[in-house]
Protein backbone atom coordinates (compact mmCIF):
# COMPACT_ATOMS: atom_id res chain seq x y z
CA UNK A 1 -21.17 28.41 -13.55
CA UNK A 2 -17.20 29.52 -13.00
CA UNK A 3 -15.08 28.18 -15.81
CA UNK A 4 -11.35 29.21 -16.38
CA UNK A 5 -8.38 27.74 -17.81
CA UNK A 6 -7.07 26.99 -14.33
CA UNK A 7 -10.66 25.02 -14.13
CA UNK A 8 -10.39 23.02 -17.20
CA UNK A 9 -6.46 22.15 -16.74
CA UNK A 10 -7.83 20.57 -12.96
CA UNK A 11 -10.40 18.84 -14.89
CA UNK A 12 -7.75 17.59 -17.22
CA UNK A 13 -5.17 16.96 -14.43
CA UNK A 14 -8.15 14.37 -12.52
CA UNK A 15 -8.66 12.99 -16.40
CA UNK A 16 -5.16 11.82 -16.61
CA UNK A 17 -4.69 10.32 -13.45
CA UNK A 18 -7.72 8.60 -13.38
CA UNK A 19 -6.82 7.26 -17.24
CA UNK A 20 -2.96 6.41 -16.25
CA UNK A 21 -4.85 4.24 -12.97
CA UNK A 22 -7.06 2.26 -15.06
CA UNK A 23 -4.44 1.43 -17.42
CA UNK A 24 -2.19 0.32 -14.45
CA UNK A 25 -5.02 -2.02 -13.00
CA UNK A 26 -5.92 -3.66 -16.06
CA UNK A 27 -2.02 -3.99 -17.41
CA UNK A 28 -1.99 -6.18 -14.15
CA UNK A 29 -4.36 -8.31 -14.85
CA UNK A 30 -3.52 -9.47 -18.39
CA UNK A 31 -3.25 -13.23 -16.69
CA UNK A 32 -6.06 -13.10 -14.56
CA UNK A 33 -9.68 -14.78 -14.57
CA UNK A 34 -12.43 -14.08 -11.86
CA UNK A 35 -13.73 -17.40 -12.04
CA UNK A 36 -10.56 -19.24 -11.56
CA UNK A 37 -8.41 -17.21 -10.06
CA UNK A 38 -10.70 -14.57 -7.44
CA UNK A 39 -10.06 -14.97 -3.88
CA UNK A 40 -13.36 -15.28 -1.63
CA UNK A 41 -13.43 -11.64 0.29
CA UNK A 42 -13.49 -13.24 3.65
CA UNK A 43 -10.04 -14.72 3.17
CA UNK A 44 -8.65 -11.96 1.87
CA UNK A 45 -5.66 -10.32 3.69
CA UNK A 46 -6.06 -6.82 5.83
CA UNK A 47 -4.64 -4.54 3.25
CA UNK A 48 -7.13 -5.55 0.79
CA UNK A 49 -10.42 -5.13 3.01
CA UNK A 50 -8.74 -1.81 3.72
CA UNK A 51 -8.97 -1.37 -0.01
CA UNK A 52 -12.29 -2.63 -0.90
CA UNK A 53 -13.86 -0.85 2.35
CA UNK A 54 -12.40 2.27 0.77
CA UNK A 55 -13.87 1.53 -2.57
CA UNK A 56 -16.98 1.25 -0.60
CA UNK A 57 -16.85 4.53 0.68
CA UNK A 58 -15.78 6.14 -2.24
CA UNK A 59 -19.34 4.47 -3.92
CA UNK A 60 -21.18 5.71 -0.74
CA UNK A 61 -19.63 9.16 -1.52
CA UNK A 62 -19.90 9.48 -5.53
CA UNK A 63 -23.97 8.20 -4.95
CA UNK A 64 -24.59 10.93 -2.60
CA UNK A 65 -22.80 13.68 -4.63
CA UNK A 66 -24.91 12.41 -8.10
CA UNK A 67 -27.86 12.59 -6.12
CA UNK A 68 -27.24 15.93 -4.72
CA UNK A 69 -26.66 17.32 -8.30
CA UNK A 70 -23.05 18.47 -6.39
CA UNK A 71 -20.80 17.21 -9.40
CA UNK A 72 -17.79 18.93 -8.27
CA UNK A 73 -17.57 16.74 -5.42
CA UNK A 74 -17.66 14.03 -7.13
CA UNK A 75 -14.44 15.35 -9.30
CA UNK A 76 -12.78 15.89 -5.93
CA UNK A 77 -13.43 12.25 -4.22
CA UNK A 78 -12.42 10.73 -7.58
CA UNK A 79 -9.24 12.28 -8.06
CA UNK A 80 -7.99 12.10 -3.64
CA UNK A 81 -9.18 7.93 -4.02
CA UNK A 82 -6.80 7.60 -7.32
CA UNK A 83 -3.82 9.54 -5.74
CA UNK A 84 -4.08 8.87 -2.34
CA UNK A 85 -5.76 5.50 -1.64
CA UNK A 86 -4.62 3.61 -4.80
CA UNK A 87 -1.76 5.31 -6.12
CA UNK A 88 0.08 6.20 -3.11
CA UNK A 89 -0.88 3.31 -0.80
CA UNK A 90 -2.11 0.09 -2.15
CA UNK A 91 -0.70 0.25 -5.67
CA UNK A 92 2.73 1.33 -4.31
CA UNK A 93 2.83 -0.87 -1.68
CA UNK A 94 0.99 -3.66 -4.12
CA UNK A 95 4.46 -3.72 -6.90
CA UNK A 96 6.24 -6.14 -4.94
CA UNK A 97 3.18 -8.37 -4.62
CA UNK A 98 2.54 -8.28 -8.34
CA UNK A 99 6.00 -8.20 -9.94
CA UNK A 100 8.11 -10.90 -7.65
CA UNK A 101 5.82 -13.04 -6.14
CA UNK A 102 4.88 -16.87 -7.87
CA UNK A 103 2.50 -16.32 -10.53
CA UNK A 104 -0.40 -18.14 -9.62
CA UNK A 105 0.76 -17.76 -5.56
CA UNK A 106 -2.12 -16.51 -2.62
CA UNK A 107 -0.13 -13.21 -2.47
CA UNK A 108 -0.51 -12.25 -6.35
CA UNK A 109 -3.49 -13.53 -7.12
CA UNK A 110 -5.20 -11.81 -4.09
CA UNK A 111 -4.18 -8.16 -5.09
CA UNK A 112 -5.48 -9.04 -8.42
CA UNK A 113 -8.89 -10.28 -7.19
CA UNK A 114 -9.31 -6.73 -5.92
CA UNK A 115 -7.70 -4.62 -9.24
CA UNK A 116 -10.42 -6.50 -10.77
CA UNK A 117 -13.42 -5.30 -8.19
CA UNK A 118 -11.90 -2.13 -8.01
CA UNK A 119 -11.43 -1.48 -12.05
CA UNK A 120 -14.96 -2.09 -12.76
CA UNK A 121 -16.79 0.19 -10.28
CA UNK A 122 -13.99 3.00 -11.00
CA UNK A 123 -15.50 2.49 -14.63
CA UNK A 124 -19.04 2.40 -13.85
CA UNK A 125 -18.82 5.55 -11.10
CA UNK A 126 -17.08 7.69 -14.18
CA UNK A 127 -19.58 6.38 -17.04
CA UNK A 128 -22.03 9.37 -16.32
CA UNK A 129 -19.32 12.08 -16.76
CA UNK A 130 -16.44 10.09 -18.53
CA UNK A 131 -18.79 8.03 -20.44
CA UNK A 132 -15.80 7.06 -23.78
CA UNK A 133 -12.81 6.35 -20.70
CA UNK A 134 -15.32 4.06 -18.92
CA UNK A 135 -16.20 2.06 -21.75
CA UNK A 136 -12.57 2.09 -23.19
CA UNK A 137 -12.07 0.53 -19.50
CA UNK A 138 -14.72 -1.84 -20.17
CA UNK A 139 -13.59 -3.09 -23.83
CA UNK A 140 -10.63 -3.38 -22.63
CA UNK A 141 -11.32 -5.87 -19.60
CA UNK A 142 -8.86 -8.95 -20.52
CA UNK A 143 -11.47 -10.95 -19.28
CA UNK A 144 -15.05 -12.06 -19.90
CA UNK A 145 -17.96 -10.07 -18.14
CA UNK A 146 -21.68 -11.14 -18.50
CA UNK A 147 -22.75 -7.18 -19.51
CA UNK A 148 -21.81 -6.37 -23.49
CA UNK A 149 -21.40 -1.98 -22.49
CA UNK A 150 -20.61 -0.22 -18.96
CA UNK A 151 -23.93 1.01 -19.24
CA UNK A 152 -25.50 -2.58 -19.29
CA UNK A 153 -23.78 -3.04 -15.93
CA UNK A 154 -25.68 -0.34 -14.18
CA UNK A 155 -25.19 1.74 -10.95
CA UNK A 156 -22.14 0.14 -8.92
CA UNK A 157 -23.31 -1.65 -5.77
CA UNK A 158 -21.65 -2.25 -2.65
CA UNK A 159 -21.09 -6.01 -1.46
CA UNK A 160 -21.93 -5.53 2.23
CA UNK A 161 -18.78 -8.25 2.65
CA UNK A 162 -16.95 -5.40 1.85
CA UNK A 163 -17.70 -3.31 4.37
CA UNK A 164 -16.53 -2.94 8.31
CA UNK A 165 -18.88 -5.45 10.34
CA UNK A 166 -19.21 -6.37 13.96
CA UNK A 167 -18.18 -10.19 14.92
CA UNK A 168 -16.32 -10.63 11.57
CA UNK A 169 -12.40 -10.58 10.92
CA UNK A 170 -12.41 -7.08 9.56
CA UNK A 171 -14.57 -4.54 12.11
CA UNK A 172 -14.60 -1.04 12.25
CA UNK A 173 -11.52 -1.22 14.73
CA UNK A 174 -9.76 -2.85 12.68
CA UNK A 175 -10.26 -0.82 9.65
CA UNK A 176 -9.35 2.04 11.86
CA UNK A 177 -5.74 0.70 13.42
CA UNK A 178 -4.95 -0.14 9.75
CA UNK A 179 -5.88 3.22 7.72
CA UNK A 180 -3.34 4.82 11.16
CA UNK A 181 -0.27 2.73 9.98
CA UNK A 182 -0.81 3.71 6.40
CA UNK A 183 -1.92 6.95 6.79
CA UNK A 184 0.19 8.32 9.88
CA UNK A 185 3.41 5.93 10.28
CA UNK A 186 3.61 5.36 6.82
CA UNK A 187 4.07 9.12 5.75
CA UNK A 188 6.12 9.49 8.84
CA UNK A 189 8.14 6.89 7.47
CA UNK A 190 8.66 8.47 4.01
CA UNK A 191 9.47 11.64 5.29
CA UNK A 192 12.74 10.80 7.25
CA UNK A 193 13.67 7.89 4.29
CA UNK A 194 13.50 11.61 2.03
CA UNK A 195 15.98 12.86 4.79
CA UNK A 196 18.00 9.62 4.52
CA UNK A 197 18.43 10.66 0.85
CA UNK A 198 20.58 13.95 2.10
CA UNK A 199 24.16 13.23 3.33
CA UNK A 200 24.34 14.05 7.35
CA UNK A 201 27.14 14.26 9.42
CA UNK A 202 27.92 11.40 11.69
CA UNK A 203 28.05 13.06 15.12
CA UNK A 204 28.66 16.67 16.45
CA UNK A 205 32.47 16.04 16.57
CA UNK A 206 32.73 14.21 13.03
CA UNK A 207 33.63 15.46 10.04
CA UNK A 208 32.08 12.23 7.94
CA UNK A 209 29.23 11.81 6.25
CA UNK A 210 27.49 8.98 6.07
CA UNK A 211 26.32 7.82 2.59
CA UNK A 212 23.02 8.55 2.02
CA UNK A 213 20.65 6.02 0.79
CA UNK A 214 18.65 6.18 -2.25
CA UNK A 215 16.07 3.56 -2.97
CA UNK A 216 13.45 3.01 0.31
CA UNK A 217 14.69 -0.69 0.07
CA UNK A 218 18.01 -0.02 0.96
CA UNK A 219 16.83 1.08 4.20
CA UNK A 220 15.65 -0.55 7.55
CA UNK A 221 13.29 1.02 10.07
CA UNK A 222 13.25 1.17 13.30
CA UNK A 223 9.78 1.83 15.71
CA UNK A 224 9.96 3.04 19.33
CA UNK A 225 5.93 2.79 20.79
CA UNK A 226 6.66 5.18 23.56
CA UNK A 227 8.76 4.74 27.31
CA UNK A 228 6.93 1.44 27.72
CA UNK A 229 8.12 0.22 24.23
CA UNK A 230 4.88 -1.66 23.06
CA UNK A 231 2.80 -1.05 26.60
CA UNK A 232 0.54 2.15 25.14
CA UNK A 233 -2.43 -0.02 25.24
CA UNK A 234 -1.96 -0.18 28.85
CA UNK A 235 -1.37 3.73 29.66
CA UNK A 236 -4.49 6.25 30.17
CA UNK A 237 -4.83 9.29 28.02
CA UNK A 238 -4.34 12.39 29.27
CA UNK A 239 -5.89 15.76 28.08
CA UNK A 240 -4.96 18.14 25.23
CA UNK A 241 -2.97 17.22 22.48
CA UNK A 242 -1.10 14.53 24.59
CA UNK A 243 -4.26 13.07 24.63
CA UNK A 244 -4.38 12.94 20.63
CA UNK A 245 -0.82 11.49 20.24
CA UNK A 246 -1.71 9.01 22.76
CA UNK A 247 -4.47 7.95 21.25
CA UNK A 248 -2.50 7.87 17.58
CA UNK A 249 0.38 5.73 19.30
CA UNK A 250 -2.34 3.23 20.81
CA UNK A 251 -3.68 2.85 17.53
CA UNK A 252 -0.60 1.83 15.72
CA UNK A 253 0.61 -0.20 18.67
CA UNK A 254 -3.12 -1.85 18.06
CA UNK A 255 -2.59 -2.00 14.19
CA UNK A 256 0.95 -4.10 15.03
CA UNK A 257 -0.62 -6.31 17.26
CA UNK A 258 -3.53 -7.49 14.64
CA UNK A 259 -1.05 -7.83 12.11
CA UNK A 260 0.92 -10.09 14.17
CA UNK A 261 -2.23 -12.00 14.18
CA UNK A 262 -3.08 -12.15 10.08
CA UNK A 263 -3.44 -15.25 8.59
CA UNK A 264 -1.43 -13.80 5.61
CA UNK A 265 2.11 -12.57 7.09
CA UNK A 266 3.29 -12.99 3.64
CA UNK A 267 0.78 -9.71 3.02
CA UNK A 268 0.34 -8.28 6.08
CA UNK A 269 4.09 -7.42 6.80
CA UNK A 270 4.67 -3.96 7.76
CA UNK A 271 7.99 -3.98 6.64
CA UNK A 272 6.64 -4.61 3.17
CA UNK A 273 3.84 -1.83 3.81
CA UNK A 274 6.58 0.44 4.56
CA UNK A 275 8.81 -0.63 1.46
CA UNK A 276 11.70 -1.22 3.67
CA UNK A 277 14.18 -4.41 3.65
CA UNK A 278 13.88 -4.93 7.68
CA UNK A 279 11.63 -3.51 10.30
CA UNK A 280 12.42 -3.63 14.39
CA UNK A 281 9.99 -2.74 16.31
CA UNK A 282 10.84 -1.66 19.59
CA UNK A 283 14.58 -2.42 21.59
CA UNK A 284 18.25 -1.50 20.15
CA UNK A 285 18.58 -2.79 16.43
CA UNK A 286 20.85 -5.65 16.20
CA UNK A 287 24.73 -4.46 15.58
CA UNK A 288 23.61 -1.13 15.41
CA UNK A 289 25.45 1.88 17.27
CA UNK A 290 24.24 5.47 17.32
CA UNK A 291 25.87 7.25 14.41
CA UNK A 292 24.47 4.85 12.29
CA UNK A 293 21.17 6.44 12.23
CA UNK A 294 19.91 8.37 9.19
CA UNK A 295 17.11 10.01 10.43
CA UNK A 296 15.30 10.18 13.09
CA UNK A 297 11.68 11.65 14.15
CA UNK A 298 9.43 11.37 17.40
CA UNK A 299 5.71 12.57 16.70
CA UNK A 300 2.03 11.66 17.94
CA UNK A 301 3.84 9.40 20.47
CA UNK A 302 6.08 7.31 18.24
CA UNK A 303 9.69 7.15 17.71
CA UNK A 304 11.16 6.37 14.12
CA UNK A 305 14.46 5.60 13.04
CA UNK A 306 16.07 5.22 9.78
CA UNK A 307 19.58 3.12 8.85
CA UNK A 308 21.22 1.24 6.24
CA UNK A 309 19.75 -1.53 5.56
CA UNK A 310 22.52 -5.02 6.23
CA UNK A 311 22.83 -7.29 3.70
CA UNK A 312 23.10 -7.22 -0.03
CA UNK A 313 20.78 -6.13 -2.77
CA UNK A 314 18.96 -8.30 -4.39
CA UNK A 315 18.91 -8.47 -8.14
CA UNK A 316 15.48 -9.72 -8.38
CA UNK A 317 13.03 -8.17 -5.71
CA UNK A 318 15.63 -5.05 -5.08
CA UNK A 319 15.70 -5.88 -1.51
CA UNK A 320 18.57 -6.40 1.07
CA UNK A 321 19.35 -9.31 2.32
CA UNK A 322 21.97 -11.25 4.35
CA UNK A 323 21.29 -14.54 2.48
CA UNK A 324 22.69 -13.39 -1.24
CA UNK A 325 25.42 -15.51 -2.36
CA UNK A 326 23.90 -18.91 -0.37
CA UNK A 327 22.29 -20.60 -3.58
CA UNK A 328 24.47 -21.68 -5.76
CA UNK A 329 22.15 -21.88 -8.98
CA UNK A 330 21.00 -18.01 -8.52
CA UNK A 331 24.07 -16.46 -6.35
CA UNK A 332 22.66 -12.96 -6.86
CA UNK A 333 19.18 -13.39 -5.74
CA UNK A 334 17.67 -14.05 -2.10
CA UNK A 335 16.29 -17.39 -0.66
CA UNK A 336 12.99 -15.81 -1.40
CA UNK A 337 13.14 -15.34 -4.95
CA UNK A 338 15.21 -18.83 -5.39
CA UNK A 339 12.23 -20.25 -4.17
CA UNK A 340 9.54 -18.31 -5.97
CA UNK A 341 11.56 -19.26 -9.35
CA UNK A 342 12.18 -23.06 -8.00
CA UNK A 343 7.81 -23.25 -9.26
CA UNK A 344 7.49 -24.59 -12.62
CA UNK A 345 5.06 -21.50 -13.63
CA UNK A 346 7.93 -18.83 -12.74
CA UNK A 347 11.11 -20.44 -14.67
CA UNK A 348 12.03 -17.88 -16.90
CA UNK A 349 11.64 -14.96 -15.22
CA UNK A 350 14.57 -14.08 -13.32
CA UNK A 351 14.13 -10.04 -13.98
CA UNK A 352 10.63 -9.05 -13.47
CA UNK A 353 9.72 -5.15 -14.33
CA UNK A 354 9.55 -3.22 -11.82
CA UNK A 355 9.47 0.26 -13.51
CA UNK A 356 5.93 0.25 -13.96
């Protein structure tokens, strides 16, 4: 068996981030309870079947690896689901969710429902190997479980309701048109908002700069789906790797479309996948003219563009708006956050953290 230093400080880099992830689910769910606050899984929005049918996975792939005596793999799926999946995606995209929306409101309490699923099958997947982290985790649950020890809990199962299914809200084509928009537009996306962080020069013939931005908030987006603007579900593949960014393109026009169609916009909003103040999809951007573009990128078939965001910044949520300065009683914030601290459960906190 290899062992090194470089060995032992990966093993302690995978120990630390999968510590630092359970401490950041259960810090977030100091206020909840399963029993009165869990959301059913079939009305739960499509970022958070994305989620749990990732946890699912990630069960399908740690059983396999035990069983296989292949405990290296194991390591390896652990640490790319707490970086990539959770850390990158849903828990960065899940702040805003957590932090400004109405404490007991469909859009908290939701995310919460899965931190909770999630938290206790990371700790019973790591209880063979990590055995004192996953029953720290468990101790530590701010809420009452039936099972006294991790180890009473047993083997972590998979809820087939968790899982892709054919004739339900959340099939396998689904799953797929949203793991495109947050695994290919998204990082698309981040890339040229880290190029809107560099200065650029208006136009060939200008000698101004524009000011770059520096939060992703302060910045609006901008999505071009090809020459037919929306109409790639329509157009036939050709070969090669045309064929491949056509495909990519009719996936994320497909992954718009069902999102359009969620029962939970308040969730399901791209913009807010995207951390971005305002999203167009398609068309010129209102008021916008050509140097004010930040960035700008064409791959697999889509066009992205990045510019300032209009509006203000709000002091409570962080993003821009055009509505600050309309409410009298809170002239800093937006009509959103008015409203979330208009509910008698949210008076008093006017400045959630959001450095977590």
């Amino acid at each position: 068996m290899p062992l090194g230093p470089g060995i032992v400080k990966q093993l302690a880099d995978v120990y630390r981030k999968v510590r630092n992830t359970a401490r950041y689910l259960l810090g977030n769910l100091h206020d909840f309870n399963p029993s009165t606050d869990a959301v059913p899984i079939a009305e739960l929005p499509l970022l958070d079947r994305w989620m749990l049918q990732r946890t699912a996975a990630l069960i399908d792939t740690v059983s396999k690896d035990f069983e296989d005596y292949e405990f290296y793999r194991f390591f390896q799926a652990l640490q790319n689901f707490c970086v990539v999946d959770l850390s990158n995606v849903y828990l960065d995209i899940a702040k805003d969710r957590l932090y400004v929306s109405a404490v007991d409101s469909f859009r908290r309490r939701s995310c919460q429902t899965v931190l909770h699923l999630v938290v206790e099958r990371l700790a019973g997947l790591i209880a063979p190997v990590l055995c004192h982290m996953a029953e720290d985790i468990w101790q530590n649950l701010p809420y009452s479980v039936a099972e006294a020890s991790v180890f009473e809990r047993g083997w972590p199962t998979v809820p087939e309701d968790w899982r892709t299914q054919v004739n339900t809200a959340y099939t396998f084509e689904a799953h797929t048109q949203i793991k495109d928009l947050l695994l290919v537009l998204r990082p698309m996306v981040n890339r040229l908002l880290d190029a809107g962080r560099r200065p650029v020069v208006a136009s060939p013939n200008a000698a101004t700069e524009h000011e770059p931005i520096g939060s992703s908030l302060e910045a609006q987006v901008q999505i071009l789906l090809g020459a037919a603007d929306g109409q790639l579900g329509t157009q036939t593949a050709t070969n090669g790797a045309a064929d491949g960014e056509a495909k990519a393109a009719h996936s994320v026009a497909l992954g718009l479309a069902l999102l359009e169609t969620s029962p939970h916009p308040e969730v399901d909003n791209l913009a807010d996948w995207l951390l971005v103040s305002a999203l167009h999809i398609g068309g010129e951007t209102p008021t916008e003219t050509p140097t004010e573009v930040l960035a700008e990128a064409t791959e697999a078939g889509l066009t992205v563009r990045i510019s300032r965001a209009k509006g203000q910044k709000c002091e409570r949520c962080w993003h821009y708006e055009t509505d600050i300065g309309q409410f009298s009683a809170h002239p800093s914030l937006c009509g959103r956050c008015v409203a979330v601290l208009a509910q008698p459960s949210n008076r008093g906190s006017n400045n959630p953290d959001r450095s977590r």
